[in-house]
N, C-alpha and C. Protein backbone atom coordinates (compact mmCIF):
# COMPACT_ATOMS: atom_id res chain seq x y z
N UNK A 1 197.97 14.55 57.75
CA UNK A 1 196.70 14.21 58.37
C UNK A 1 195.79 15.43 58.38
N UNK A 2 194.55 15.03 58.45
CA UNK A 2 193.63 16.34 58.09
C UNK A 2 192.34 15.92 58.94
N UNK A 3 192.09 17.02 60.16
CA UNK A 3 191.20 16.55 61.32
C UNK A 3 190.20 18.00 60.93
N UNK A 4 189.17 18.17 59.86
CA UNK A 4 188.66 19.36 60.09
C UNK A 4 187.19 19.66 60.01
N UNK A 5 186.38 19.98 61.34
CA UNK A 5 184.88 19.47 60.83
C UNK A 5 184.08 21.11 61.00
N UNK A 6 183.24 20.52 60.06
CA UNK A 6 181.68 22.10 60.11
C UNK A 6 180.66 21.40 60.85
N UNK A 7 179.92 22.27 61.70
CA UNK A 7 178.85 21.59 61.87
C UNK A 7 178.07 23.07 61.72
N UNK A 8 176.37 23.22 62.13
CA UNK A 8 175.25 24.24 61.63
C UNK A 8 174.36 23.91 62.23
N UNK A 9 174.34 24.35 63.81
CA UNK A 9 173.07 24.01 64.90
C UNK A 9 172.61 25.13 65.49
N UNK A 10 172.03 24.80 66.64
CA UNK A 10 170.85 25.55 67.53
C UNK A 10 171.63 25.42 68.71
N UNK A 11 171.70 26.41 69.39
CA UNK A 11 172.57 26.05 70.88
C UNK A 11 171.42 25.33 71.23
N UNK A 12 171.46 24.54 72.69
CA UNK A 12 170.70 24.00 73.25
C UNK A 12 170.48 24.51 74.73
N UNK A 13 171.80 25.45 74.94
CA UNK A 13 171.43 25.85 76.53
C UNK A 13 172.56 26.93 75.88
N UNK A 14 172.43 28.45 76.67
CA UNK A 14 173.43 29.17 76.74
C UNK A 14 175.19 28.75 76.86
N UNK A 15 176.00 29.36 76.17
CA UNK A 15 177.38 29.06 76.57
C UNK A 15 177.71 29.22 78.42
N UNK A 16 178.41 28.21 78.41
CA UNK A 16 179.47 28.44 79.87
C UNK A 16 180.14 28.77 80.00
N UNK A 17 180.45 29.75 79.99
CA UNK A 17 182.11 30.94 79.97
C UNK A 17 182.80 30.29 81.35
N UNK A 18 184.02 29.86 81.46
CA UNK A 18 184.85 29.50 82.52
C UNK A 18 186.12 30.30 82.16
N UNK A 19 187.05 30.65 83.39
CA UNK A 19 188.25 30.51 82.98
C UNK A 19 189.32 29.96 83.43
N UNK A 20 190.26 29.10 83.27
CA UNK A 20 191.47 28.37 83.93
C UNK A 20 192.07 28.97 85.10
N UNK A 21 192.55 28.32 85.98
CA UNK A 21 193.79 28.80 86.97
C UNK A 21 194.98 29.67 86.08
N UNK A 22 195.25 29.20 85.11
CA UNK A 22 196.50 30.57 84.16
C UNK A 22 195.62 31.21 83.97
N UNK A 23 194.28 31.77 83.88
CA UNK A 23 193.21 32.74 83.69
C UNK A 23 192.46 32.81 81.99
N UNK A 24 192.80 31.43 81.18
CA UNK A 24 192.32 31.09 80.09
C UNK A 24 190.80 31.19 80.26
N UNK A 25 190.15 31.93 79.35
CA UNK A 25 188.96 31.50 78.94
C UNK A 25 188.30 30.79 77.93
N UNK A 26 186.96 29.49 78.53
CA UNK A 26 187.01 28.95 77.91
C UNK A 26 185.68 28.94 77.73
N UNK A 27 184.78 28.53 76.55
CA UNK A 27 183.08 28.48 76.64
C UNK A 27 183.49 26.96 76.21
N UNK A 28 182.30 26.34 76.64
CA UNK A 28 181.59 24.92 76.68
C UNK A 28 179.86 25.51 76.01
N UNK A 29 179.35 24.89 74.90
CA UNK A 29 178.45 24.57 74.35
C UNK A 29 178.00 23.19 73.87
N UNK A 30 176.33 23.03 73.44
CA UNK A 30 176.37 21.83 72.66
C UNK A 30 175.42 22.59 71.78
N UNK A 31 175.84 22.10 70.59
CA UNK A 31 174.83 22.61 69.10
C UNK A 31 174.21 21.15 68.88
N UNK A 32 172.45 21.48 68.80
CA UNK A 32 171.75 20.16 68.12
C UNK A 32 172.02 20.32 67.01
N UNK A 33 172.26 19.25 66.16
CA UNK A 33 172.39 19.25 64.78
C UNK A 33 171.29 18.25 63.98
N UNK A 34 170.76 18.47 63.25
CA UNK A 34 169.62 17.50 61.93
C UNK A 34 170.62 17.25 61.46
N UNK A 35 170.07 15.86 61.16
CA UNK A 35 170.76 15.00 60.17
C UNK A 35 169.54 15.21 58.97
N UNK A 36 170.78 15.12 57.57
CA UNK A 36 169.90 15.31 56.35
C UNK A 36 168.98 14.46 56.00
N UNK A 37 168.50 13.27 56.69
CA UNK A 37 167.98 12.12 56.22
C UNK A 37 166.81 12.10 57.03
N UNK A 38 165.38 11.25 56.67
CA UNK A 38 164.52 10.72 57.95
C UNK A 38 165.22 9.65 58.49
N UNK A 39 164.07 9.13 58.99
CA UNK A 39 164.46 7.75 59.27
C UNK A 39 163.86 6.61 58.27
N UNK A 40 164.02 4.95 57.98
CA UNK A 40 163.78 4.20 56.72
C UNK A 40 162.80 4.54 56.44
N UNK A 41 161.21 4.63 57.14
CA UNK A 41 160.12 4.76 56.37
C UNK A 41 160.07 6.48 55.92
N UNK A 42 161.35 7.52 56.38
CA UNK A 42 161.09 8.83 55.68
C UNK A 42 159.94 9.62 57.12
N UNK A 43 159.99 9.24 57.95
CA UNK A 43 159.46 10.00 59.00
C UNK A 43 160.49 11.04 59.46
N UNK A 44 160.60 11.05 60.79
CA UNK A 44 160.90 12.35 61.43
C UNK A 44 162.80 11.96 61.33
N UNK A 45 162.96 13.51 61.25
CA UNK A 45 164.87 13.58 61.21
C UNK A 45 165.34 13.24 62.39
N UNK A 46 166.54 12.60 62.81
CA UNK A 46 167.14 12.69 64.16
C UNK A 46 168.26 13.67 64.43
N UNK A 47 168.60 13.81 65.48
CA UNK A 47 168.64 15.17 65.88
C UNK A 47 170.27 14.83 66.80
N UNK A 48 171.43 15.06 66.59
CA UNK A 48 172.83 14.64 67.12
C UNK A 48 172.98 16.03 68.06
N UNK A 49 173.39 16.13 68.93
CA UNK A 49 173.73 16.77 70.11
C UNK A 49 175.62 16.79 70.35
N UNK A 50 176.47 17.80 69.79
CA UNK A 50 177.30 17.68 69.77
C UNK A 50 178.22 19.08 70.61
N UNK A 51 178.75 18.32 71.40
CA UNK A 51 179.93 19.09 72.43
C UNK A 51 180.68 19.75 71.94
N UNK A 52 181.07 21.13 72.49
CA UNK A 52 182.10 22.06 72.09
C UNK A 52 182.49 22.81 72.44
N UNK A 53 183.86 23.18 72.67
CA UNK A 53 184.33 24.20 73.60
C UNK A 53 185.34 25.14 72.54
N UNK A 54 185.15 26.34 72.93
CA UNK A 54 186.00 27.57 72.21
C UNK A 54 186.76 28.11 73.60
N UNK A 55 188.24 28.46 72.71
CA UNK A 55 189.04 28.75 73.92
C UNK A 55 189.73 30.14 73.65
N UNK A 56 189.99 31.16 74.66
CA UNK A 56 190.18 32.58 74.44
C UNK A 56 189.34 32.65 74.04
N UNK A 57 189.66 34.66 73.22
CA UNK A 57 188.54 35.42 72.56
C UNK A 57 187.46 34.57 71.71
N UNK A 58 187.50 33.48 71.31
CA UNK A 58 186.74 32.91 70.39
C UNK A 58 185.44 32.81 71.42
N UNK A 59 185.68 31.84 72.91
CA UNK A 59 185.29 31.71 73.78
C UNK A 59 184.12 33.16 74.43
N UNK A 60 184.79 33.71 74.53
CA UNK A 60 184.45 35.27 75.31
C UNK A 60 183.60 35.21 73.92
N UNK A 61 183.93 35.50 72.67
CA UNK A 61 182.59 35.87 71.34
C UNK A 61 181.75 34.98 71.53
N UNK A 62 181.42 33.68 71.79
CA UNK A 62 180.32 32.88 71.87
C UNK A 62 179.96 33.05 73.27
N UNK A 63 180.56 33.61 74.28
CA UNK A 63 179.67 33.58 75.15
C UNK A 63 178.59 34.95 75.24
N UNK A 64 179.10 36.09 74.82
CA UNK A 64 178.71 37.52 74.43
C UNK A 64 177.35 37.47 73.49
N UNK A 65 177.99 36.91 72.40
CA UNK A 65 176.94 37.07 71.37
C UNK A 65 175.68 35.99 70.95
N UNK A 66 176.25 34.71 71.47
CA UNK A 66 174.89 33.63 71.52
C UNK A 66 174.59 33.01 72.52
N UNK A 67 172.76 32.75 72.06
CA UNK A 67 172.66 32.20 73.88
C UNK A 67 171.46 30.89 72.79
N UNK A 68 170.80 30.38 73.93
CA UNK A 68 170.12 28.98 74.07
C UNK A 68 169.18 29.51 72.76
N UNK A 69 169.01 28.38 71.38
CA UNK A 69 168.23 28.54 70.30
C UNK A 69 169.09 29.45 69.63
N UNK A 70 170.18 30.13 69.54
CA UNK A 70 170.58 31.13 68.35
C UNK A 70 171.44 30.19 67.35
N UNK A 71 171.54 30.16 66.43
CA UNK A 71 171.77 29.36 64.98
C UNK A 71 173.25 29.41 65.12
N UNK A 72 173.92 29.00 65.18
CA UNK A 72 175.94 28.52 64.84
C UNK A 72 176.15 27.78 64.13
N UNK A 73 177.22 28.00 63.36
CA UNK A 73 178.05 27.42 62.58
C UNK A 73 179.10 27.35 63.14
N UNK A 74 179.88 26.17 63.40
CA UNK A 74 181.27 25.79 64.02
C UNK A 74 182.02 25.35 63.40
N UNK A 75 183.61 25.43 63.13
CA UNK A 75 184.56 24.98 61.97
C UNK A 75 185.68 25.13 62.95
N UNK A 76 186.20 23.72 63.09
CA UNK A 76 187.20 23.00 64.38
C UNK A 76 187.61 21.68 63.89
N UNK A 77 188.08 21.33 64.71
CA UNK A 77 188.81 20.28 64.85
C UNK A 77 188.10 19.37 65.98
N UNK A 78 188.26 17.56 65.76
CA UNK A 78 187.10 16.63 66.60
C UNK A 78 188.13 15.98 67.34
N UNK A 79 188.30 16.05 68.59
CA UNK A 79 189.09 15.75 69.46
C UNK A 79 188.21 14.48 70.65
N UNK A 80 189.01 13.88 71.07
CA UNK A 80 188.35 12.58 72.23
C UNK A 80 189.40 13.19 73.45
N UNK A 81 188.68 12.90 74.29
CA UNK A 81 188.93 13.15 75.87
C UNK A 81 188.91 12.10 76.63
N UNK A 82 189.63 11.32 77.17
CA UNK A 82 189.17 9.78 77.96
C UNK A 82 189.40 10.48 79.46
N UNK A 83 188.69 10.11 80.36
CA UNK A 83 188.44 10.28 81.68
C UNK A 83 187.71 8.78 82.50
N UNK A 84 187.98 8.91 83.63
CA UNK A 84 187.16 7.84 84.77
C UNK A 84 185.99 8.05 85.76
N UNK A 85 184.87 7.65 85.36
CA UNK A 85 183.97 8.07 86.23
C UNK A 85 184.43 7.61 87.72
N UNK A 86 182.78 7.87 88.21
CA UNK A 86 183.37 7.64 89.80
C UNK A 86 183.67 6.49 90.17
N UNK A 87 183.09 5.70 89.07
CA UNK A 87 182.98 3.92 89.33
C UNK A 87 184.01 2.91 89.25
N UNK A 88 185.22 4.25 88.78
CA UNK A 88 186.60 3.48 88.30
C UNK A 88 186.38 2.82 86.50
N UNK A 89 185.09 3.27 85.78
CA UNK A 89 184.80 3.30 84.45
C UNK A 89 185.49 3.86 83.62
N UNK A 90 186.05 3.84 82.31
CA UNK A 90 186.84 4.34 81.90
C UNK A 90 185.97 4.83 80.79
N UNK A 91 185.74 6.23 80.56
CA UNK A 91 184.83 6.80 79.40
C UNK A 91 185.54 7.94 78.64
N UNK A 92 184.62 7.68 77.40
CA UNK A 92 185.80 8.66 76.76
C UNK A 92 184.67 9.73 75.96
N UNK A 93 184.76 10.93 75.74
CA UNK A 93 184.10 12.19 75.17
C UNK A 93 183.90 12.59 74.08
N UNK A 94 183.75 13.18 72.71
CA UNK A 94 184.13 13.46 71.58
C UNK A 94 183.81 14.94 71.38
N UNK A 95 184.40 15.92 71.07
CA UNK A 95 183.95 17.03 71.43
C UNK A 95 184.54 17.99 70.24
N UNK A 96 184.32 18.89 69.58
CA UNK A 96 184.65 20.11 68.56
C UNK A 96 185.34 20.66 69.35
N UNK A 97 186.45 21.23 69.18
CA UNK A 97 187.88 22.26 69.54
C UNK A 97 187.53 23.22 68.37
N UNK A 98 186.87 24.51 68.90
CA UNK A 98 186.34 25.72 67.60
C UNK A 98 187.61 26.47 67.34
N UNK A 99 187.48 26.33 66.29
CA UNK A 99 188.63 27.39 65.56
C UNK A 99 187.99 28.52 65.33
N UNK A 100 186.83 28.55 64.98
CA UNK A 100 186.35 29.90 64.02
C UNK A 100 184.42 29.81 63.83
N UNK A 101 183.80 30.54 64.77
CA UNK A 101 182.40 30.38 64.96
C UNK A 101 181.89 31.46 64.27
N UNK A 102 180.54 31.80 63.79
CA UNK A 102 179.86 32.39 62.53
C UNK A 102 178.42 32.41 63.41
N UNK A 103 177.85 33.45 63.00
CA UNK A 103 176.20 33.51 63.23
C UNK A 103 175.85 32.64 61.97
N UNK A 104 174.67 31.64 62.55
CA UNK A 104 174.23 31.06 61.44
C UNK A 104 172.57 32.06 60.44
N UNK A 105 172.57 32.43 61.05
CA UNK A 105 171.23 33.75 60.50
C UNK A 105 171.58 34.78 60.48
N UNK A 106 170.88 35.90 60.02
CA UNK A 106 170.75 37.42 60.66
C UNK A 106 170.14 37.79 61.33
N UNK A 107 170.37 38.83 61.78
CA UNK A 107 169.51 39.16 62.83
C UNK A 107 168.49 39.36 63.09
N UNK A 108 167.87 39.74 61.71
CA UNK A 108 166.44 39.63 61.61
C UNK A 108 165.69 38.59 61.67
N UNK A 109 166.44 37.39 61.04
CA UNK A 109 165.65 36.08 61.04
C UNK A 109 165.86 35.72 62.45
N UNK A 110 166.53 35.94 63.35
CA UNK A 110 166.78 35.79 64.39
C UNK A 110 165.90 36.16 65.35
N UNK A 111 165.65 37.46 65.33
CA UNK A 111 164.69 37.83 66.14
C UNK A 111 162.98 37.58 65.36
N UNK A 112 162.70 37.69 64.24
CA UNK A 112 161.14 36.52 64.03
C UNK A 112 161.20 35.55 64.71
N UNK A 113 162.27 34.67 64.56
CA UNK A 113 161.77 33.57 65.30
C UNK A 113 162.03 33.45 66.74
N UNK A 114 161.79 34.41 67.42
CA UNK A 114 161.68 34.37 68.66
C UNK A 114 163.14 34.00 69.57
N UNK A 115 163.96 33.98 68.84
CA UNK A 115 165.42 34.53 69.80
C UNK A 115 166.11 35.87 68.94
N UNK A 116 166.71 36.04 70.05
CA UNK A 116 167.49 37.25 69.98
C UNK A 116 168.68 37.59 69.97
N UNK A 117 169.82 38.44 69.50
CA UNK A 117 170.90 38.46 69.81
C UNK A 117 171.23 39.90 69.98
N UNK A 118 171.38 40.61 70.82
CA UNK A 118 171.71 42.28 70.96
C UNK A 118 173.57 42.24 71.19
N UNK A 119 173.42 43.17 69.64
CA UNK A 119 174.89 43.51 69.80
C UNK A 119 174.59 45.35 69.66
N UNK A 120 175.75 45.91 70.28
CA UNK A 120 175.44 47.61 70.13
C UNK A 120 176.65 47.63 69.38
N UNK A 121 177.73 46.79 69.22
CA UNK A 121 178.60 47.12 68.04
C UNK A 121 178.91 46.52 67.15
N UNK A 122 178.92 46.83 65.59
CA UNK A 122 179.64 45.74 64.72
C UNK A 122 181.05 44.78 64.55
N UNK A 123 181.77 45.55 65.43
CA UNK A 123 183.46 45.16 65.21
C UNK A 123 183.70 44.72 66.96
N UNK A 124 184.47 43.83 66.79
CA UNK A 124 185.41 43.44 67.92
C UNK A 124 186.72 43.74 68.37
N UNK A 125 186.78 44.36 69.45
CA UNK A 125 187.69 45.21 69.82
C UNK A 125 189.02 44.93 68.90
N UNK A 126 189.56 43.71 68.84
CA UNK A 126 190.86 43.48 67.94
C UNK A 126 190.62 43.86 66.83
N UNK A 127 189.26 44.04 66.36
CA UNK A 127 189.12 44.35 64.60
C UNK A 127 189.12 43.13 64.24
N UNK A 128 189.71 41.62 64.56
CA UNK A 128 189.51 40.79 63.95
C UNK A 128 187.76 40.04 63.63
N UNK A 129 186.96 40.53 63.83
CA UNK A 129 185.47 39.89 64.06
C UNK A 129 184.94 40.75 62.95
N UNK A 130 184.44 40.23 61.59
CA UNK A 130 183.64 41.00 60.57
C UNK A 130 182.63 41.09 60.63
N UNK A 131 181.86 41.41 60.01
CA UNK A 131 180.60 41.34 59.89
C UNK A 131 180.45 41.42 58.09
N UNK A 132 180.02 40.58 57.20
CA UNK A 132 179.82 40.98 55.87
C UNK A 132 178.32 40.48 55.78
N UNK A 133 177.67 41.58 55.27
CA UNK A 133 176.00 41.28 54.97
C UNK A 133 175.49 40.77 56.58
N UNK A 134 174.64 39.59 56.17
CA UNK A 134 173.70 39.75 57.38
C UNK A 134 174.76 39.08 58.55
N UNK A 135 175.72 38.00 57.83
CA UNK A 135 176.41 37.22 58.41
C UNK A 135 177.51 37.12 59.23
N UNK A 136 178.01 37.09 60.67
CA UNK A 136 179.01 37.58 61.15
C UNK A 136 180.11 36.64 61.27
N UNK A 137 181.01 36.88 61.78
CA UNK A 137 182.33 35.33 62.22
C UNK A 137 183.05 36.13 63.01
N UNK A 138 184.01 35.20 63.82
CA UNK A 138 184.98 35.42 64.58
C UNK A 138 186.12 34.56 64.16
N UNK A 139 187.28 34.90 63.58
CA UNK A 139 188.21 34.01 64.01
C UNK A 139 189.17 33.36 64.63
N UNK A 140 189.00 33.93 65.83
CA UNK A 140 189.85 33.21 66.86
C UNK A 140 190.58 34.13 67.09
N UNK A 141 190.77 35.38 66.58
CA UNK A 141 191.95 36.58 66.83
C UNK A 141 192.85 36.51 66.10
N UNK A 142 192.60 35.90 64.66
CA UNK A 142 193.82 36.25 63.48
C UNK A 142 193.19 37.22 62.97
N UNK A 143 193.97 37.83 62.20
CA UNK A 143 193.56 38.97 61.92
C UNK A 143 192.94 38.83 60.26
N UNK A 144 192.28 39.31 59.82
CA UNK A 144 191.09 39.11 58.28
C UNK A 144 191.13 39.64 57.83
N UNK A 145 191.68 39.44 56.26
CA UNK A 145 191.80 40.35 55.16
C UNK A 145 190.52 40.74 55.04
N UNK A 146 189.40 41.14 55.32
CA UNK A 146 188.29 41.85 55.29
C UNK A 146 188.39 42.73 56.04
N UNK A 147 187.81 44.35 55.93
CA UNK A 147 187.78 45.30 57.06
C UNK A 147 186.67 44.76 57.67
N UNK A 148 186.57 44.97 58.37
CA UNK A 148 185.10 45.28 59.60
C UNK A 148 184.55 46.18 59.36
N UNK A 149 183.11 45.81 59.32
CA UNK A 149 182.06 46.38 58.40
C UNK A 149 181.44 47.65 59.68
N UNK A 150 181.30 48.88 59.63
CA UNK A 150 180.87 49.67 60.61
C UNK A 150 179.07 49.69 60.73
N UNK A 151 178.44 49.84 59.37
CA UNK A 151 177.04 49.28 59.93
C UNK A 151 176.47 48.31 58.55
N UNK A 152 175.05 48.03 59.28
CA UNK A 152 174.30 47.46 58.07
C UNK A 152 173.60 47.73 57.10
N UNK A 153 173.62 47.43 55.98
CA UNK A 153 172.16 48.22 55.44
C UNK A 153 171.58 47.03 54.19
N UNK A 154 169.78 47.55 54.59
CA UNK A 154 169.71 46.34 53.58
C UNK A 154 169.01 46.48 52.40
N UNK A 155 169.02 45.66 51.20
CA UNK A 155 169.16 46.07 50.17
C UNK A 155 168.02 46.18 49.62
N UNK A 156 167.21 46.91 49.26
CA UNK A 156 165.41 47.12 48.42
C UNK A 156 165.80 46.11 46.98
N UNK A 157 165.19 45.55 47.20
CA UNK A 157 164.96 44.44 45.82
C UNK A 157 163.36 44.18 45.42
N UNK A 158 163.09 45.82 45.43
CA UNK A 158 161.75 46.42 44.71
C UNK A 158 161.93 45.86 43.30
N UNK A 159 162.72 46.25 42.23
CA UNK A 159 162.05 46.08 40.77
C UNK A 159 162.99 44.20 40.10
N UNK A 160 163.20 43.91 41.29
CA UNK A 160 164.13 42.49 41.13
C UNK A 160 165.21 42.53 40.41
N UNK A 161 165.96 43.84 40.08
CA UNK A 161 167.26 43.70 39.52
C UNK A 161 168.69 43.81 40.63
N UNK A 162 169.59 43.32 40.08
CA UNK A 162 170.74 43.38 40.51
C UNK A 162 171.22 44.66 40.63
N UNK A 163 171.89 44.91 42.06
CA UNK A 163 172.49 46.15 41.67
C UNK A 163 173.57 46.44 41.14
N UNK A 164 174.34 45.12 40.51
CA UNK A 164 175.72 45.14 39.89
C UNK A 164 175.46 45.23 38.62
């Protein structure tokens, strides 16, 4: 069986960092997501609002590094939750379980458009958190055949050639 989804949104409100009675930490987000399509006559896109929680360090990295409007990419697993409202209703949830969250921009495009993300370091304490080019990830605290990148630099593409 194979349960494995991407999604590529906009937070909609800052993460909720909680942590359990065993002292687990956990963030709760929702990323708006566009759908690729209009609607029949080709007007305006609709817009899915989807639940998600990262648990441990993954958790603690999304709550640190993104807040309300910063661009994510999420790659998890789609899990249902059934619970009872107060009414004795029986409702059920659908929600992303993050394995592995990513800045969806850089930081530059990030801050033009009027959000921000201040980090003062490139690497995450385990070393597991890269940074390659503009783009960052976390994976959950496995460890990444990539080193961790110590700074940035970006590339003059004055005379339009490759530098390879």
């Amino acid at each position: 069986m194979l349960n494995h989804i991407v999604i590529m949104g906009r937070l909609t409100r800052d993460p909720e960092l909680r942590t359990t009675q065993a002292g687990v930490s956990v963030a709760s987000f929702t990323v708006a997501v566009d759908r690729d399509f209009g609607g029949r006559d080709g007007g305006e896109r609709q817009t899915d609002f989807i639940d998600c929680v990262a648990w441990r360090q993954t958790g603690e990295f999304v709550s640190k590094y993104f807040h309300k409007g910063s661009m994510i990419v999420v790659s998890g697993r789609l899990q249902s939750r059934k619970w009872q409202d107060r009414d004795g209703n029986n409702r059920t949830n659908w929600e992303i379980n993050a394995d592995n969250v990513y800045f969806g921009e850089s930081r530059a495009s990030a801050n033009s458009n009027g959000g921000s993300y201040s980090r003062d370091d490139n690497s995450y304490s385990n070393n597991s958190y890269s940074n390659s080019g503009s783009y960052g990830s976390y994976d959950g605290g496995r460890q990444s055949s990539a080193p961790a990148a110590s700074t940035f630099s970006e590339l003059d593409d004055g005379d339009g050639e490759l530098p390879f």
